[in-house]
C-alpha atoms as a PDB file:
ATOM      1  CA  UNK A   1       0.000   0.000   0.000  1.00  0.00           C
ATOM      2  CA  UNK A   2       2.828   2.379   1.072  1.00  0.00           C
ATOM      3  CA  UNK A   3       4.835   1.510  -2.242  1.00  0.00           C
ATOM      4  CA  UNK A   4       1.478   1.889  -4.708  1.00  0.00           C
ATOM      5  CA  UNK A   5       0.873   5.659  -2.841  1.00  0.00           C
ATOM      6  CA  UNK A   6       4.277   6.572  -3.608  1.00  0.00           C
ATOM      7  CA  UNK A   7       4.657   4.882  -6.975  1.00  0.00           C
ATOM      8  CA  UNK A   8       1.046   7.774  -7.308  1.00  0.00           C
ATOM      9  CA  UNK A   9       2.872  10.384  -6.031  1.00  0.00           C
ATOM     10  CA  UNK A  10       5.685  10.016  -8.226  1.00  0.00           C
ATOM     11  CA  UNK A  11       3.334   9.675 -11.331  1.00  0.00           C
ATOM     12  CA  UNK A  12       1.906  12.642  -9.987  1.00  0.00           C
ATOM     13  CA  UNK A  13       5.153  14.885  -9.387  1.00  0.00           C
ATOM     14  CA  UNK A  14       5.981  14.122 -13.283  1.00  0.00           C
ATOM     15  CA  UNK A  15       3.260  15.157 -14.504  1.00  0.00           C
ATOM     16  CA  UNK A  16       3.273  18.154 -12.996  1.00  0.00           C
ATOM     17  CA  UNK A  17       6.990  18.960 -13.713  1.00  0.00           C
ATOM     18  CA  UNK A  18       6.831  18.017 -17.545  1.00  0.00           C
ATOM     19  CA  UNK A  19       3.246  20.639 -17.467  1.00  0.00           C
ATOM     20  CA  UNK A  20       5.539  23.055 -16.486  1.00  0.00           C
ATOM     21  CA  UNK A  21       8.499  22.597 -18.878  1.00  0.00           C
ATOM     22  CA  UNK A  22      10.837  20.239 -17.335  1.00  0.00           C
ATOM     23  CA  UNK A  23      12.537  17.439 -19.331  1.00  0.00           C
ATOM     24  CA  UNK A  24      12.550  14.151 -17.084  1.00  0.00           C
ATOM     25  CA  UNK A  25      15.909  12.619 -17.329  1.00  0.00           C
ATOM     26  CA  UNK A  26      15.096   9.691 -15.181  1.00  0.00           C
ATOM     27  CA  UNK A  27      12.905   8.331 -12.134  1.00  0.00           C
ATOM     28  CA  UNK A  28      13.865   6.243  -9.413  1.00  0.00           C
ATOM     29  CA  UNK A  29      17.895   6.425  -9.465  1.00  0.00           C
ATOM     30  CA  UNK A  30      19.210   4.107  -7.335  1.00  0.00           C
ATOM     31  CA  UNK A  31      23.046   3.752  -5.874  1.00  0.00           C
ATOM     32  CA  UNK A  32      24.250   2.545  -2.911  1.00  0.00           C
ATOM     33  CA  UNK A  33      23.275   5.847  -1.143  1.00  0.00           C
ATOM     34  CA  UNK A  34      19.420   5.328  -1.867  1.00  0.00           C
ATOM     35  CA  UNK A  35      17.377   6.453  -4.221  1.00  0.00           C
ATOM     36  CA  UNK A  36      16.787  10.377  -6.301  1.00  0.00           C
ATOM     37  CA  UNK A  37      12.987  10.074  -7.065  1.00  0.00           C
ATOM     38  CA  UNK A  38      13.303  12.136 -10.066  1.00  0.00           C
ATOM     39  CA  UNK A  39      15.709  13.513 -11.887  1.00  0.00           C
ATOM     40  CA  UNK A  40      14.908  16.512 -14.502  1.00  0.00           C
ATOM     41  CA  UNK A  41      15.705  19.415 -16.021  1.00  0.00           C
ATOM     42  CA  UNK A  42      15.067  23.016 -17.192  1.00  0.00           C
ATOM     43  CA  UNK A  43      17.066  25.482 -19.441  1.00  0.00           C
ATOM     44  CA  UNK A  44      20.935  24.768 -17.908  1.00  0.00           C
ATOM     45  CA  UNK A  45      19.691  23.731 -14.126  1.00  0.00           C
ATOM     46  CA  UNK A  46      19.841  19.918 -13.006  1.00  0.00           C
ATOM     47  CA  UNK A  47      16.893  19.486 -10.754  1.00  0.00           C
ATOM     48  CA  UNK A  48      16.966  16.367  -8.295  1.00  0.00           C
ATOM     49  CA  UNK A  49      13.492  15.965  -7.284  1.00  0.00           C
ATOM     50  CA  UNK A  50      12.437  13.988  -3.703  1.00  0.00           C
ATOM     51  CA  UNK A  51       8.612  13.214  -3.819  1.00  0.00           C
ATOM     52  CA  UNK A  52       6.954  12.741  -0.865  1.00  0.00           C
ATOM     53  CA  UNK A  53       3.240  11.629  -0.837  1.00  0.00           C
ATOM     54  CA  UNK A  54       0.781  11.093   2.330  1.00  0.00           C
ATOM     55  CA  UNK A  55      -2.714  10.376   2.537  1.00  0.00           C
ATOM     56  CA  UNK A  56      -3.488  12.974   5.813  1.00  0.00           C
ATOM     57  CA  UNK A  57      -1.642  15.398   7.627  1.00  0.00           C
ATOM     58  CA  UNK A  58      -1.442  13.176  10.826  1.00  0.00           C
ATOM     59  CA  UNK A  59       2.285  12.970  10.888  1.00  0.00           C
ATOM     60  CA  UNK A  60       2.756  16.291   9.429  1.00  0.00           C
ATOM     61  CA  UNK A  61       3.060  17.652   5.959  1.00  0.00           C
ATOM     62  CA  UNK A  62       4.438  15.349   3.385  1.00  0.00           C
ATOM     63  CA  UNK A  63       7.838  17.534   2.912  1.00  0.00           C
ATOM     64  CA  UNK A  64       8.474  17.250   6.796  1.00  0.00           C
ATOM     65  CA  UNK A  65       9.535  13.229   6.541  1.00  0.00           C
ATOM     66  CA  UNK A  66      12.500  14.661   4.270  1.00  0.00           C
ATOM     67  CA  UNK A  67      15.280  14.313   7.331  1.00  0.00           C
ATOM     68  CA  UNK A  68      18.898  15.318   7.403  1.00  0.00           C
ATOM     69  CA  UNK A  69      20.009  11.734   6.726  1.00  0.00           C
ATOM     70  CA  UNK A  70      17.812  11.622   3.399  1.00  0.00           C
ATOM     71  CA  UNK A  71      18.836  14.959   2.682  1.00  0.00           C
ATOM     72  CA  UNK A  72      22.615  13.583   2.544  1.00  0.00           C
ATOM     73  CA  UNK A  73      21.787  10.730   1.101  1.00  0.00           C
ATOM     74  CA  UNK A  74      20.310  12.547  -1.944  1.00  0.00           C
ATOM     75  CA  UNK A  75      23.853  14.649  -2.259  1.00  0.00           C
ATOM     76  CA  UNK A  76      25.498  11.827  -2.302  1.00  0.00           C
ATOM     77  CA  UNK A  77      23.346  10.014  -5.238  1.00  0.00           C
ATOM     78  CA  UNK A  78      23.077  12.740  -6.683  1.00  0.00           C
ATOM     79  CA  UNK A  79      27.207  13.159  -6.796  1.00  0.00           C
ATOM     80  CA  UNK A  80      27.395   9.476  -8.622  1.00  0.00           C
ATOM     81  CA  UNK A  81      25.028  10.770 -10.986  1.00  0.00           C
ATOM     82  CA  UNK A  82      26.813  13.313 -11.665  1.00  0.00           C
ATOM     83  CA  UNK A  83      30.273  11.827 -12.160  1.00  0.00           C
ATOM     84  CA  UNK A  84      28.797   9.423 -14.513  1.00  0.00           C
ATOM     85  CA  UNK A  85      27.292  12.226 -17.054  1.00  0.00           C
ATOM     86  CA  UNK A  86      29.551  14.280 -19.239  1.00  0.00           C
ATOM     87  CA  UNK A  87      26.241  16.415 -20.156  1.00  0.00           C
ATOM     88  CA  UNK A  88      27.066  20.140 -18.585  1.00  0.00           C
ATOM     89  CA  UNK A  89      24.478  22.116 -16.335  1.00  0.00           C
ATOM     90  CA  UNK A  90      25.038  25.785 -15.059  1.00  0.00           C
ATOM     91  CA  UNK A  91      23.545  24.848 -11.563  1.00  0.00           C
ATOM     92  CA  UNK A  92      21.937  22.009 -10.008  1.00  0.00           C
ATOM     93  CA  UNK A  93      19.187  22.098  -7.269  1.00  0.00           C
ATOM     94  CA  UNK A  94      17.450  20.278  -4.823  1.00  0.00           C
ATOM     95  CA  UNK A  95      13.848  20.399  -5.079  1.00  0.00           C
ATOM     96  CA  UNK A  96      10.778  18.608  -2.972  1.00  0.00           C
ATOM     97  CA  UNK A  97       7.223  17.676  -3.959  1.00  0.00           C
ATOM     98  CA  UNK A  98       4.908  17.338  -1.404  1.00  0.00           C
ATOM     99  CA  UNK A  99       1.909  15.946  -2.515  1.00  0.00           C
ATOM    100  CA  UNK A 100      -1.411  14.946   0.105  1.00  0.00           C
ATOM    101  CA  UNK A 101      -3.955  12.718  -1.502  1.00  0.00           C
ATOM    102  CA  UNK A 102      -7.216  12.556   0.742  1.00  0.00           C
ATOM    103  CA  UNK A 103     -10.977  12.323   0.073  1.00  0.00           C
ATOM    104  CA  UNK A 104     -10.797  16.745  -0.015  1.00  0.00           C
ATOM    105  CA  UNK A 105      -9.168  15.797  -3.907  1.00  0.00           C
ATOM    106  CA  UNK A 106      -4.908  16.041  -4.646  1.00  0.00           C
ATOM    107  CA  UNK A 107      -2.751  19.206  -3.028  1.00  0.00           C
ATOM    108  CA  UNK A 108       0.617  19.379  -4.460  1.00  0.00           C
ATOM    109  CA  UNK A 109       3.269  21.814  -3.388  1.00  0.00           C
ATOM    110  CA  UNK A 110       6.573  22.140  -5.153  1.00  0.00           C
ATOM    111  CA  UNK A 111       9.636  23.563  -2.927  1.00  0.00           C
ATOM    112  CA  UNK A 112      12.639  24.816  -5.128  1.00  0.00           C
ATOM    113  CA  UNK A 113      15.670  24.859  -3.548  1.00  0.00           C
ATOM    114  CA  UNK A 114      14.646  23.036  -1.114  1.00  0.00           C
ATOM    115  CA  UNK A 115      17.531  21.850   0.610  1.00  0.00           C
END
């Protein structure tokens, strides 16, 4: 159940970021750090995207489960994946979608920079 409401999320959070002019690069990139959710870009930014999807607010909003240890996690992946492109990118950036799916319909919330 946990797996199928984040595989929706995900689904979801691509969606959204190809509707606003993002170029998906790749979903679910896994090392032995963990995993980048999704991986995208925009003009000459590299966007590393970390979805987060929750069916109430009883532990808190979505975004809030993203801790310090994921955080670093996510640098590091994202570091591999970056040593093993030769494609260049101005910037890159850390972004979060949080994304609550109750019977009140779909909220999404997309935090640039996040971390």
């Amino acid at each position: 159940m946990k797996r199928e409401l984040g595989k929706l999320g995900e689904n979801l959070a691509v969606e959204y970021l190809k509707k606003h002019g993002y170029k998906i690069l790749g979903c679910n990139y896994y090392t032995r750090y963990g995993e980048i959710d999704i991986i995208c870009a925009k003009k000459d930014v590299l966007i590393f995207v970390e979805v987060k999807t929750r069916r109430s607010l009883k532990y808190g909003e979505p975004e809030e489960a993203v801790t310090w240890r994921k955080i670093n996690h996510i640098r590091r992946a994202a570091g591999i994946y970056l040593s093993q492109t030769d494609v260049f990118y101005k910037e890159i950036r850390f972004d979060v979608i949080s994304i609550l799916i109750n019977e009140e319909g779909v909220s999404l919330s997309h935090i640039k920079e996040a971390f």
